[in-house]
C-alpha atoms as a PDB file:
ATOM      1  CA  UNK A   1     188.621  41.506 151.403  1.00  0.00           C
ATOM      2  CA  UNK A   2     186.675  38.439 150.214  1.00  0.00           C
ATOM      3  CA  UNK A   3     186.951  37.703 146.502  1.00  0.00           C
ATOM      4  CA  UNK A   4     183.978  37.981 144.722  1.00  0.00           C
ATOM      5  CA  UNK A   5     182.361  34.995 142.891  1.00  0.00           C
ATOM      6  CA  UNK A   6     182.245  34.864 139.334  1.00  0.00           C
ATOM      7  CA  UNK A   7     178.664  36.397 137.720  1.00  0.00           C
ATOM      8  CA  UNK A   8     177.111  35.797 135.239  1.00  0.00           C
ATOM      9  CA  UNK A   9     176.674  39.124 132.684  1.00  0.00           C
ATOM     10  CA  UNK A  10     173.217  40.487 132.961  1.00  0.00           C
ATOM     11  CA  UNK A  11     171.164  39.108 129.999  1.00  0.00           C
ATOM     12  CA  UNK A  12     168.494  42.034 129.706  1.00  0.00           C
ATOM     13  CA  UNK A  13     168.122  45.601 130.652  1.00  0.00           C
ATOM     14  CA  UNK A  14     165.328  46.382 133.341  1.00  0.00           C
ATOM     15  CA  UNK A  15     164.007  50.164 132.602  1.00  0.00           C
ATOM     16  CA  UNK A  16     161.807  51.286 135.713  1.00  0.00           C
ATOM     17  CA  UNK A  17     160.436  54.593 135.263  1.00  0.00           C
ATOM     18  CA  UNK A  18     158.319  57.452 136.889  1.00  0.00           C
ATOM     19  CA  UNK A  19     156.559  59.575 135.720  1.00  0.00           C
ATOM     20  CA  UNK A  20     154.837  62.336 137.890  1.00  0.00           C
ATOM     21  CA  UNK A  21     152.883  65.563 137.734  1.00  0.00           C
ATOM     22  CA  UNK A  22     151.368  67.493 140.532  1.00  0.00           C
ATOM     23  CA  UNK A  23     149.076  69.940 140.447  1.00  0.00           C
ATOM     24  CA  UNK A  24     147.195  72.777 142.721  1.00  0.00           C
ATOM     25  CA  UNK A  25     143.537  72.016 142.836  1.00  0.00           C
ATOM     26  CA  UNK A  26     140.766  73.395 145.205  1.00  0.00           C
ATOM     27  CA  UNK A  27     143.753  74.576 147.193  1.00  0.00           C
ATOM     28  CA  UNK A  28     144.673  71.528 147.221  1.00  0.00           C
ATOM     29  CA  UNK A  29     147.734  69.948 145.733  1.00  0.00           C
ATOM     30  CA  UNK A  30     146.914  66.194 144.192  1.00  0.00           C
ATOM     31  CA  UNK A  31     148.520  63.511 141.807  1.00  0.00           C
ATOM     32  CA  UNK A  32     147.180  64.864 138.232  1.00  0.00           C
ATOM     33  CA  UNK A  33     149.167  62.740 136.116  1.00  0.00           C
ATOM     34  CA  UNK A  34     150.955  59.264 137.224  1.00  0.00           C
ATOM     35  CA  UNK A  35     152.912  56.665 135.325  1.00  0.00           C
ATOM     36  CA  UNK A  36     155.220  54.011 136.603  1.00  0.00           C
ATOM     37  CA  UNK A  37     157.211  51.196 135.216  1.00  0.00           C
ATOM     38  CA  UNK A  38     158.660  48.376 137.425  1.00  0.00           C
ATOM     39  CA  UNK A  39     160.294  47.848 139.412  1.00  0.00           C
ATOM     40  CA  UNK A  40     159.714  51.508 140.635  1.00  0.00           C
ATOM     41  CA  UNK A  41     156.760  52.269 142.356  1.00  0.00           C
ATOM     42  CA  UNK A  42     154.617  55.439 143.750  1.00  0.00           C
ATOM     43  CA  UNK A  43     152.845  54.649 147.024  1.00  0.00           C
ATOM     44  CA  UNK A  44     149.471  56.339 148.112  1.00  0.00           C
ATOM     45  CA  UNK A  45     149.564  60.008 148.301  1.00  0.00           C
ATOM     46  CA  UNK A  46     149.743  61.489 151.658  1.00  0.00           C
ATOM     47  CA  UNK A  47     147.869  64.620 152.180  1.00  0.00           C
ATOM     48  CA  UNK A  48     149.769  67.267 154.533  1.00  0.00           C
ATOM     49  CA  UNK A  49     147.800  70.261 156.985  1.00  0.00           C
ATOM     50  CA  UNK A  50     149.191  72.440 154.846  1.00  0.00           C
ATOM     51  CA  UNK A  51     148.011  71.377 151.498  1.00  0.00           C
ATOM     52  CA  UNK A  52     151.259  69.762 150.424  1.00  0.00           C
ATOM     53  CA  UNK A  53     151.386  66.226 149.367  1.00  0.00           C
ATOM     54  CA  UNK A  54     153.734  63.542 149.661  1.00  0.00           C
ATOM     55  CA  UNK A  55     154.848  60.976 147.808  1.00  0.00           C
ATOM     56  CA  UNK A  56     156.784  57.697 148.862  1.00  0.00           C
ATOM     57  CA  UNK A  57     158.839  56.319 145.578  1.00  0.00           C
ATOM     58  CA  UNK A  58     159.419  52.299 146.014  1.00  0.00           C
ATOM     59  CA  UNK A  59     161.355  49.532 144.237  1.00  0.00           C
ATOM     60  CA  UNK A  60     159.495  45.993 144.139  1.00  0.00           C
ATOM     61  CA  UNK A  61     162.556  44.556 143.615  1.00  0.00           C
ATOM     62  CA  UNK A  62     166.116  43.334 145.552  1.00  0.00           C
ATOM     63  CA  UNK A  63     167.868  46.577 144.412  1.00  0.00           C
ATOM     64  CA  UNK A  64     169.401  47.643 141.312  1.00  0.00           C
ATOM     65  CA  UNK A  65     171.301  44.905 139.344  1.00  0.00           C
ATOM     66  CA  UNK A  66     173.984  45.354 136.411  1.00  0.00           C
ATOM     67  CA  UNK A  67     172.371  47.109 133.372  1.00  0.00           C
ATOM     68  CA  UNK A  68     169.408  48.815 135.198  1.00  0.00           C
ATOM     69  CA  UNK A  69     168.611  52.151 134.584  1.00  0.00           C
ATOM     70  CA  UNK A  70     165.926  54.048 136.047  1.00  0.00           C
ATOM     71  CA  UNK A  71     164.445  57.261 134.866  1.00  0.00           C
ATOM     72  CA  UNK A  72     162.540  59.552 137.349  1.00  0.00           C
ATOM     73  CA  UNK A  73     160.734  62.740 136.617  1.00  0.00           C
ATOM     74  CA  UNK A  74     158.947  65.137 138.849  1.00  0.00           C
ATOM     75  CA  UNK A  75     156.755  68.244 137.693  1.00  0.00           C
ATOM     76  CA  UNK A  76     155.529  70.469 140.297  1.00  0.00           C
ATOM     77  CA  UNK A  77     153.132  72.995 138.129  1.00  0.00           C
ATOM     78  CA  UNK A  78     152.370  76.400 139.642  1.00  0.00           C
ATOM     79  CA  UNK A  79     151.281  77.163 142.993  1.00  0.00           C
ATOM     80  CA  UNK A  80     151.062  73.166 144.249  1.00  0.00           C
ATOM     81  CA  UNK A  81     153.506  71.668 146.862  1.00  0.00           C
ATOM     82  CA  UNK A  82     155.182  68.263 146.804  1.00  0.00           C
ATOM     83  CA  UNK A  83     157.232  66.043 149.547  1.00  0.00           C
ATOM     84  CA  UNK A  84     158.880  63.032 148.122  1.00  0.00           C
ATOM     85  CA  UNK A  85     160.796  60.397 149.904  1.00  0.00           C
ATOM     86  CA  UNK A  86     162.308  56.849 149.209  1.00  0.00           C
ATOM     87  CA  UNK A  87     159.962  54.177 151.042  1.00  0.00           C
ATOM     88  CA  UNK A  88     163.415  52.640 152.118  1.00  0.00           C
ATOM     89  CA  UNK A  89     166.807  53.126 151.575  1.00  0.00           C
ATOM     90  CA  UNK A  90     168.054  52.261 147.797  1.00  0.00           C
ATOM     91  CA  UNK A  91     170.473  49.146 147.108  1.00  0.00           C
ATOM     92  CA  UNK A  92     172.855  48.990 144.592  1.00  0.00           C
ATOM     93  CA  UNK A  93     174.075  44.971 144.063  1.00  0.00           C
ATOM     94  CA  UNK A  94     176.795  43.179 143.281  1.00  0.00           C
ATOM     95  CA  UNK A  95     177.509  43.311 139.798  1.00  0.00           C
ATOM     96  CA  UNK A  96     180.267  41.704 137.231  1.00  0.00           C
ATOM     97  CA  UNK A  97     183.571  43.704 136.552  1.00  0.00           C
ATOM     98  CA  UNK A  98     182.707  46.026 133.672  1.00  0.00           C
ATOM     99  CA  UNK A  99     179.229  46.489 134.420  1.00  0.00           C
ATOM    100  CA  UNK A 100     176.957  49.163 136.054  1.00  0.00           C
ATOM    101  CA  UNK A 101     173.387  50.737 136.656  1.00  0.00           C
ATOM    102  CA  UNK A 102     172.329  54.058 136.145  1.00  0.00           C
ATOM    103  CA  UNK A 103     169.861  56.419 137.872  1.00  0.00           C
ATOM    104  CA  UNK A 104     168.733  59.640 136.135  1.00  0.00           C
ATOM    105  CA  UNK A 105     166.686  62.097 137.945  1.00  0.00           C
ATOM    106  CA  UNK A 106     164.409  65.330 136.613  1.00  0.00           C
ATOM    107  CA  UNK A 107     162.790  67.785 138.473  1.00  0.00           C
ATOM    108  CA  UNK A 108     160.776  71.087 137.196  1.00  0.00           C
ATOM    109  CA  UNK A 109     159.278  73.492 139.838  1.00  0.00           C
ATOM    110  CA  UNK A 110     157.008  76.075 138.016  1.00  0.00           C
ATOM    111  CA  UNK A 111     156.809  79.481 139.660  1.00  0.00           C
ATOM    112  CA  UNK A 112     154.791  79.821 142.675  1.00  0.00           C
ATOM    113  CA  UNK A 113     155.416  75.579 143.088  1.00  0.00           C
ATOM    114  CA  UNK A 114     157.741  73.964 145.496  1.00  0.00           C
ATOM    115  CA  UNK A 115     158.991  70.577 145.415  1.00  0.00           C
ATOM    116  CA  UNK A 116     161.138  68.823 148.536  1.00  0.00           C
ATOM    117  CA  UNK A 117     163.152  65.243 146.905  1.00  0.00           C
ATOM    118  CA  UNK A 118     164.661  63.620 150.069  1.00  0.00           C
ATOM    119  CA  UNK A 119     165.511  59.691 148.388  1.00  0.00           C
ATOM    120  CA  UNK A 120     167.942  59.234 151.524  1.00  0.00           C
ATOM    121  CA  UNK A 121     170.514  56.863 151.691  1.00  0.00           C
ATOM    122  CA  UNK A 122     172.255  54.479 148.718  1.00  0.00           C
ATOM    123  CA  UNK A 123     173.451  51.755 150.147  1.00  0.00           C
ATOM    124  CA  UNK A 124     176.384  50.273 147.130  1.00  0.00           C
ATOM    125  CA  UNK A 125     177.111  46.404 147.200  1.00  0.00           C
ATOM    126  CA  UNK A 126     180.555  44.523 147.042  1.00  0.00           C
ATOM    127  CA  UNK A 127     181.394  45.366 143.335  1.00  0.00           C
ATOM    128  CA  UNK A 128     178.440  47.356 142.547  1.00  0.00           C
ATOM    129  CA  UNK A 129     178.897  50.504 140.239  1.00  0.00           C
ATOM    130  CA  UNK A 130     176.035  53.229 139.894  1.00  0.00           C
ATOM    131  CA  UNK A 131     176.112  56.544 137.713  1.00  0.00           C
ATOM    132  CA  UNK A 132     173.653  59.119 138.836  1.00  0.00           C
ATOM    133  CA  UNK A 133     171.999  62.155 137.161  1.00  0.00           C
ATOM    134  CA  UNK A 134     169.832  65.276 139.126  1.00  0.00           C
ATOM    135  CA  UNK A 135     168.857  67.826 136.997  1.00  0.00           C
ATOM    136  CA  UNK A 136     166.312  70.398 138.514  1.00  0.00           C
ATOM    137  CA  UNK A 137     164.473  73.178 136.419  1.00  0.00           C
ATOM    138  CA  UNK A 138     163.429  75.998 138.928  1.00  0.00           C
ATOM    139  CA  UNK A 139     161.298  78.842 137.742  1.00  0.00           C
ATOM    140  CA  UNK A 140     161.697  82.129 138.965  1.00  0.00           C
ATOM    141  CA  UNK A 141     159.411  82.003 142.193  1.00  0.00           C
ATOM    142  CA  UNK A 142     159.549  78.486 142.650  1.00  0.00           C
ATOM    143  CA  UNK A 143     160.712  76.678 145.645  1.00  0.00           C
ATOM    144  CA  UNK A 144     163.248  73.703 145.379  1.00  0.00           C
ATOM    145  CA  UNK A 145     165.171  70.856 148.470  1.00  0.00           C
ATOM    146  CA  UNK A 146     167.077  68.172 147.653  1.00  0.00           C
ATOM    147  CA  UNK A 147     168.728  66.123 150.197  1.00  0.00           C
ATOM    148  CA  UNK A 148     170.685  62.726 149.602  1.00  0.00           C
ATOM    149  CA  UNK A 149     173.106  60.484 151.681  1.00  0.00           C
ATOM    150  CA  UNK A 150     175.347  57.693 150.709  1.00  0.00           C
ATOM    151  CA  UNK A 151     176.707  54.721 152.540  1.00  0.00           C
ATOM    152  CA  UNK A 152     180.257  53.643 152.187  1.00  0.00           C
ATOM    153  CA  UNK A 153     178.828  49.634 151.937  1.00  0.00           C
ATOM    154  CA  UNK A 154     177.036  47.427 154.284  1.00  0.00           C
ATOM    155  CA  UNK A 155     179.446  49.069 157.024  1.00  0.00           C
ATOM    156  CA  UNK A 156     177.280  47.001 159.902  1.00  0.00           C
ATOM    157  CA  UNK A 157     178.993  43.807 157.359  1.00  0.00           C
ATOM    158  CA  UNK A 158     182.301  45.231 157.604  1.00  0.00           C
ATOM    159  CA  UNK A 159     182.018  45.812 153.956  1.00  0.00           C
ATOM    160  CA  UNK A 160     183.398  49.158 153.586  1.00  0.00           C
ATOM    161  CA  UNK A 161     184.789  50.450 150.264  1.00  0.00           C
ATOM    162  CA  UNK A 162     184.316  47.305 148.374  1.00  0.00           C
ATOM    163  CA  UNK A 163     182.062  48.747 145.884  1.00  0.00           C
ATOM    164  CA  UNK A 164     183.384  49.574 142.123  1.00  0.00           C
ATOM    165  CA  UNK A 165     182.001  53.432 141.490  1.00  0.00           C
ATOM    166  CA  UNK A 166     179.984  55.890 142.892  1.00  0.00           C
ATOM    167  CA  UNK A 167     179.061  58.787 140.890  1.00  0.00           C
ATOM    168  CA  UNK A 168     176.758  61.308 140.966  1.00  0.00           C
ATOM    169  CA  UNK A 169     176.210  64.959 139.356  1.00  0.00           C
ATOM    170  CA  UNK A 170     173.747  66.626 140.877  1.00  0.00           C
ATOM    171  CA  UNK A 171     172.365  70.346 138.763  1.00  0.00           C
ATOM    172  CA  UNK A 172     170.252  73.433 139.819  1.00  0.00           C
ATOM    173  CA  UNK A 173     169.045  75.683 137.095  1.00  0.00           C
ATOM    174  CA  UNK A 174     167.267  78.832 138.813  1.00  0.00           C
ATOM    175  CA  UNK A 175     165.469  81.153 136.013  1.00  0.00           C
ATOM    176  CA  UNK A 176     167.610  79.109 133.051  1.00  0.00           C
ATOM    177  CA  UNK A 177     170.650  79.827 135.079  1.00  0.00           C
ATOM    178  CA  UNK A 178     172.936  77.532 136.974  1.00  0.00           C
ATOM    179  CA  UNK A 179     173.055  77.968 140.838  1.00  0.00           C
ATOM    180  CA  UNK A 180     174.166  74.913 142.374  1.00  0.00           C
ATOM    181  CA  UNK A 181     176.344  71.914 141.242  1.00  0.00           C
ATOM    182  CA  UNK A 182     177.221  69.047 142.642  1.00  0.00           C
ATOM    183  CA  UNK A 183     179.699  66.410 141.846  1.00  0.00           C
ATOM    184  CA  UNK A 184     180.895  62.835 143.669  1.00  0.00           C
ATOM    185  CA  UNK A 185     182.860  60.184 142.391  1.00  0.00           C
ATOM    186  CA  UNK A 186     184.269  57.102 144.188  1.00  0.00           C
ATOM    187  CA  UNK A 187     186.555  54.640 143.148  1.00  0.00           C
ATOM    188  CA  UNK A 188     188.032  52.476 145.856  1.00  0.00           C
ATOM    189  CA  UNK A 189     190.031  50.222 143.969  1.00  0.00           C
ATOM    190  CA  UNK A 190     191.634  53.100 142.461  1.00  0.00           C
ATOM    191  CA  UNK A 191     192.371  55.432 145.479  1.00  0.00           C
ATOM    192  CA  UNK A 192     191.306  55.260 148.792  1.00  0.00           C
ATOM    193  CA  UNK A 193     188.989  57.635 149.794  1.00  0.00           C
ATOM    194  CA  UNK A 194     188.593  57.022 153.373  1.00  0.00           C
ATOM    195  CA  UNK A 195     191.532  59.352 154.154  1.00  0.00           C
ATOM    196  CA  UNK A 196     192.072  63.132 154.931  1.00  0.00           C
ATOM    197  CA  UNK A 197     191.188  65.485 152.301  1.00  0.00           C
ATOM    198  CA  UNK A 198     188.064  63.606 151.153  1.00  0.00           C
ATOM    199  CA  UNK A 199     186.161  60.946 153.611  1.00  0.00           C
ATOM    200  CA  UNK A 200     188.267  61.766 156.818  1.00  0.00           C
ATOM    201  CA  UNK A 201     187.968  58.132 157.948  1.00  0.00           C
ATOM    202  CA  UNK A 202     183.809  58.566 157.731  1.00  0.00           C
ATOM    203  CA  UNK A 203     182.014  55.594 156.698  1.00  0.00           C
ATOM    204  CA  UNK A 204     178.524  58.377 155.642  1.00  0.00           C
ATOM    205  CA  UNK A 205     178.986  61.210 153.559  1.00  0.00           C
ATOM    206  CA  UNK A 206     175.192  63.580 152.928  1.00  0.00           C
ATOM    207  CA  UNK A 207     174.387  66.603 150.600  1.00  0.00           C
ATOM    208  CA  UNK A 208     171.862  69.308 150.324  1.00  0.00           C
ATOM    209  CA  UNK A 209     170.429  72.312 149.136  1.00  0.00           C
ATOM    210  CA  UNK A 210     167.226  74.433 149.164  1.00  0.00           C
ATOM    211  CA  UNK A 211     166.436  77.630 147.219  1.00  0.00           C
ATOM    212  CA  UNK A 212     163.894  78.822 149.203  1.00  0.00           C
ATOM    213  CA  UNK A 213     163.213  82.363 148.714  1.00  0.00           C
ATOM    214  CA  UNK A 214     162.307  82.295 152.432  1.00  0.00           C
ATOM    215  CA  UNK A 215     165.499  81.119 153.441  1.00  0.00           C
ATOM    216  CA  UNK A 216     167.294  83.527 150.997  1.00  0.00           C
ATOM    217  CA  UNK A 217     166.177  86.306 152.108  1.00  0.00           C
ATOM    218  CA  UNK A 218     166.265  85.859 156.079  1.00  0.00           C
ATOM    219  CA  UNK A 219     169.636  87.390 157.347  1.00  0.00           C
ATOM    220  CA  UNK A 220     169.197  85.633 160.224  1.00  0.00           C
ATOM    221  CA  UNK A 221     170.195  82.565 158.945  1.00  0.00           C
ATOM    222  CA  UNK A 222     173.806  81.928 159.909  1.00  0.00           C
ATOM    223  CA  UNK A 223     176.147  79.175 159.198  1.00  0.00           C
ATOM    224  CA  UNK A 224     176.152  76.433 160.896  1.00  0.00           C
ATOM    225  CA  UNK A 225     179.417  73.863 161.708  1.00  0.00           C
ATOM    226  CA  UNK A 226     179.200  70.776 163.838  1.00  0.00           C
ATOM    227  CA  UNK A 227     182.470  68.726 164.496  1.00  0.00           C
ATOM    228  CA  UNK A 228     182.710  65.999 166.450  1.00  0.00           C
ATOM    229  CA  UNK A 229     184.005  62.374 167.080  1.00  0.00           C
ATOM    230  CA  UNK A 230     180.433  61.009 165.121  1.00  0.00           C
ATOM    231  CA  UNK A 231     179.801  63.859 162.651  1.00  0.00           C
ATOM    232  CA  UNK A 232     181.173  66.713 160.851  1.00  0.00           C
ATOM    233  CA  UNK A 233     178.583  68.940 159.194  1.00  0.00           C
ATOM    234  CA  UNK A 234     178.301  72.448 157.857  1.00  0.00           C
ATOM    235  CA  UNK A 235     175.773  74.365 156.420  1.00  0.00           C
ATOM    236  CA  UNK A 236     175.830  78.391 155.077  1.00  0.00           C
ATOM    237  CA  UNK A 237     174.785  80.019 152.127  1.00  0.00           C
ATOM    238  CA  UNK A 238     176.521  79.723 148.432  1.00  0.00           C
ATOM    239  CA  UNK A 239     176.838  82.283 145.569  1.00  0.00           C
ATOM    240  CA  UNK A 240     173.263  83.003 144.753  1.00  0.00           C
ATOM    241  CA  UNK A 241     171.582  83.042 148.613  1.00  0.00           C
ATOM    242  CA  UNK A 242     170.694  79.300 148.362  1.00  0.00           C
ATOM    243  CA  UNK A 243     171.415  77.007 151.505  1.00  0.00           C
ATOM    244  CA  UNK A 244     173.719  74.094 151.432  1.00  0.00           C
ATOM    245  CA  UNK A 245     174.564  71.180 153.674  1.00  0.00           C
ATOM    246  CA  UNK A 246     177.556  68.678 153.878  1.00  0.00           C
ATOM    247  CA  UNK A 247     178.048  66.219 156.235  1.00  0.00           C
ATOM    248  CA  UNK A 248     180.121  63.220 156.954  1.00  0.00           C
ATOM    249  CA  UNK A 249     179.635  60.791 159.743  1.00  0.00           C
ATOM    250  CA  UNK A 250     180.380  56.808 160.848  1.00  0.00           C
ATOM    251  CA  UNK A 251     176.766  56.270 161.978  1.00  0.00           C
ATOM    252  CA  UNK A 252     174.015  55.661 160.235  1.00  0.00           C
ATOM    253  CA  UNK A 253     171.382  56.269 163.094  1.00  0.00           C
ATOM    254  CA  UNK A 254     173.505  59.163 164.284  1.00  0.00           C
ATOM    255  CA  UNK A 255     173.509  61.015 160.683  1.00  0.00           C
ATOM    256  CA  UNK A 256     169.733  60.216 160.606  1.00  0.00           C
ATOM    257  CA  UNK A 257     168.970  62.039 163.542  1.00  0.00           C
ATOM    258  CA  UNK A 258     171.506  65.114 162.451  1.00  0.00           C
ATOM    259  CA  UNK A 259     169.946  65.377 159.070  1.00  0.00           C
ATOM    260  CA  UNK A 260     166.126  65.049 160.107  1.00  0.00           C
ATOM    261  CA  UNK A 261     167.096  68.111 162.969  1.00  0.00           C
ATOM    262  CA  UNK A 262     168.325  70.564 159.670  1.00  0.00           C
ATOM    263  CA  UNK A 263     165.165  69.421 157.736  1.00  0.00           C
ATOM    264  CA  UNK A 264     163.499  70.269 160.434  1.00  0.00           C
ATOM    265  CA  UNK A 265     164.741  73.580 161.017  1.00  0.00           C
ATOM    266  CA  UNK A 266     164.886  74.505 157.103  1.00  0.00           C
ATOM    267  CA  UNK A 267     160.967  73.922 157.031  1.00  0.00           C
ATOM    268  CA  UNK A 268     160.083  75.874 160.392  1.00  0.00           C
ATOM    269  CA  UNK A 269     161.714  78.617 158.796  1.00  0.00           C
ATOM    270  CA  UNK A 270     159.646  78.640 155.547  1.00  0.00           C
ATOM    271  CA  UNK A 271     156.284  78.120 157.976  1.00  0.00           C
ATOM    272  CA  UNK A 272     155.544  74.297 157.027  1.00  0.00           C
ATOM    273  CA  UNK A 273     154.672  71.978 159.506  1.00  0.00           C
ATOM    274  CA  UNK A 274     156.682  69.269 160.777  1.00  0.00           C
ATOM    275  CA  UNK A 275     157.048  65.809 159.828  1.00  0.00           C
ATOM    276  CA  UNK A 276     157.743  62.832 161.649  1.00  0.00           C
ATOM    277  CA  UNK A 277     160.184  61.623 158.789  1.00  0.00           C
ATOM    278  CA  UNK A 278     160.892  58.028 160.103  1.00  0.00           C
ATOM    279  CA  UNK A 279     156.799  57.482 159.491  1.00  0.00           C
ATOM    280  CA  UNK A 280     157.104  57.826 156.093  1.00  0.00           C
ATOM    281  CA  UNK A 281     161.130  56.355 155.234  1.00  0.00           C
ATOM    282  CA  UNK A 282     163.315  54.120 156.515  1.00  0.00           C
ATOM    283  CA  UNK A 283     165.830  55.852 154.722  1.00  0.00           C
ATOM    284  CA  UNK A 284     165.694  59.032 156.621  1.00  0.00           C
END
């Protein structure tokens, strides 16, 4: 492993923000209230055949640097329908021992509402440490996908597991009650996670899950497991109905393709129309 140089500490906090609210109007569902704070960014609204909209989220700047902490809320409000990606994958950068960023994520779906968040892959820097929050707020009725992926470092580098932390806790509260909970934290320098019983020699690791009434109550749907030498993944049903995913792979372009197939197929199955994901994110 290279040694790091010797930063500087960060000298001020950078506090990017979003702030969104979408609404069903005409049929139609549109942008009815919109802030943003840099270095986060919403791009121009893309209106879907079927009345949805989405939404590309985009940071002006390098990536997230030590002391950063972004705040991102979402607020579907009854009967409208939201897609929202990351423009590109998200960077996390080399930071000074002792020091991290933090992400922190909120998401309400009113009932008759649906809201897909696919941010795609975080990419973590030698030494970089990043805390992450995803709290969703479902009503009874409403419709709720959430699909992330992480990267182990700049892998095409040869940078593997030379990041500080990764963690993430990702919450979904269905009618006030909790249905699905996620939890991942990484520390290479203090165990190595690359082994059996946790990254299985992967370099990619993904996780989803949808709500989707029409999912839930389709017995049709059956598990699904893939293993081989480029990918394990497995999807089936928790607890309460709702559909999960896991995957790990050691290629990027391969887990791409493997994750845009079950988006894909989750979507038919609810009657939306397809999406050509890799028009709209590089991070898909």
């Amino acid at each position: 492993m290279t040694p790091m140089p010797t930063l500087p500490a960060p000298k001020s906090l950078t506090q990017g923000e979003i702030n969104l609210t979408i609404s069903l109007r005409d049929g139609v569902s549109v942008i009815s209230q919109q802030y943003s704070h840099a270095p986060l960014k919403v791009m121009r609204p893309f209106q879907l055949a079927d009345g949805s909209l989405l939404l590309q989220l985009l940071s002006v700047g390098p990536g997230m640097l030590a002391g950063d902490m972004y705040q991102i809320d979402i607020e579907v409000q009854p009967g409208a329908s939201a897609v929202i990606v990351n423009q590109a994958a998200g960077k996390v950068l080399t930071m000074p021992a002792g020091h991290s960023a933090e992400q922190h994520v909120t998401l309400k779906v009113a009932e008759g509402a649906s809201l897909e968040y696919y941010p795609g892959t975080t990419l973590p820097y030698p030494a970089a440490s990043l805390t992450q929050t995803i709290t969703a707020h479902v009503a009874l009725g409403g419709a709720l996908g959430i699909l992330e992926s992480w990267a182990m470092g700049r892998v095409a580098r040869g940078e593997l597991f030379e990041f500080s932390s990764l963690t993430s806790h990702t919450r979904v509260y269905e009618n006030s009650r909790l249905s699905y909970q996620d939890s991942l934290r990484l520390e290479p320098h203090h165990h190595q996670p690359s082994g059996w019983g946790l990254l299985e020699g992967y370099t990619y690791l993904a996780s989803g899950y949808w709500n989707m009434d029409y999912i839930r109550n389709r017995t049709t749907v059956e598990s699904i497991n893939t293993n081989t030498s480029d990918l394990i993944l497995a999807r089936g049903h928790n607890h309460v109905g709702g559909v999960y995913v896991r995957a790990l792979a050691g290629d990027s372009v391969f887990l791409g393709r493997a994750l845009r197939e079950q988006l894909d197929d989750l979507r038919s199955q609810t009657g939306r129309t397809g999406l050509d994901w890799q028009t709209y994110s590089s991070a898909l």
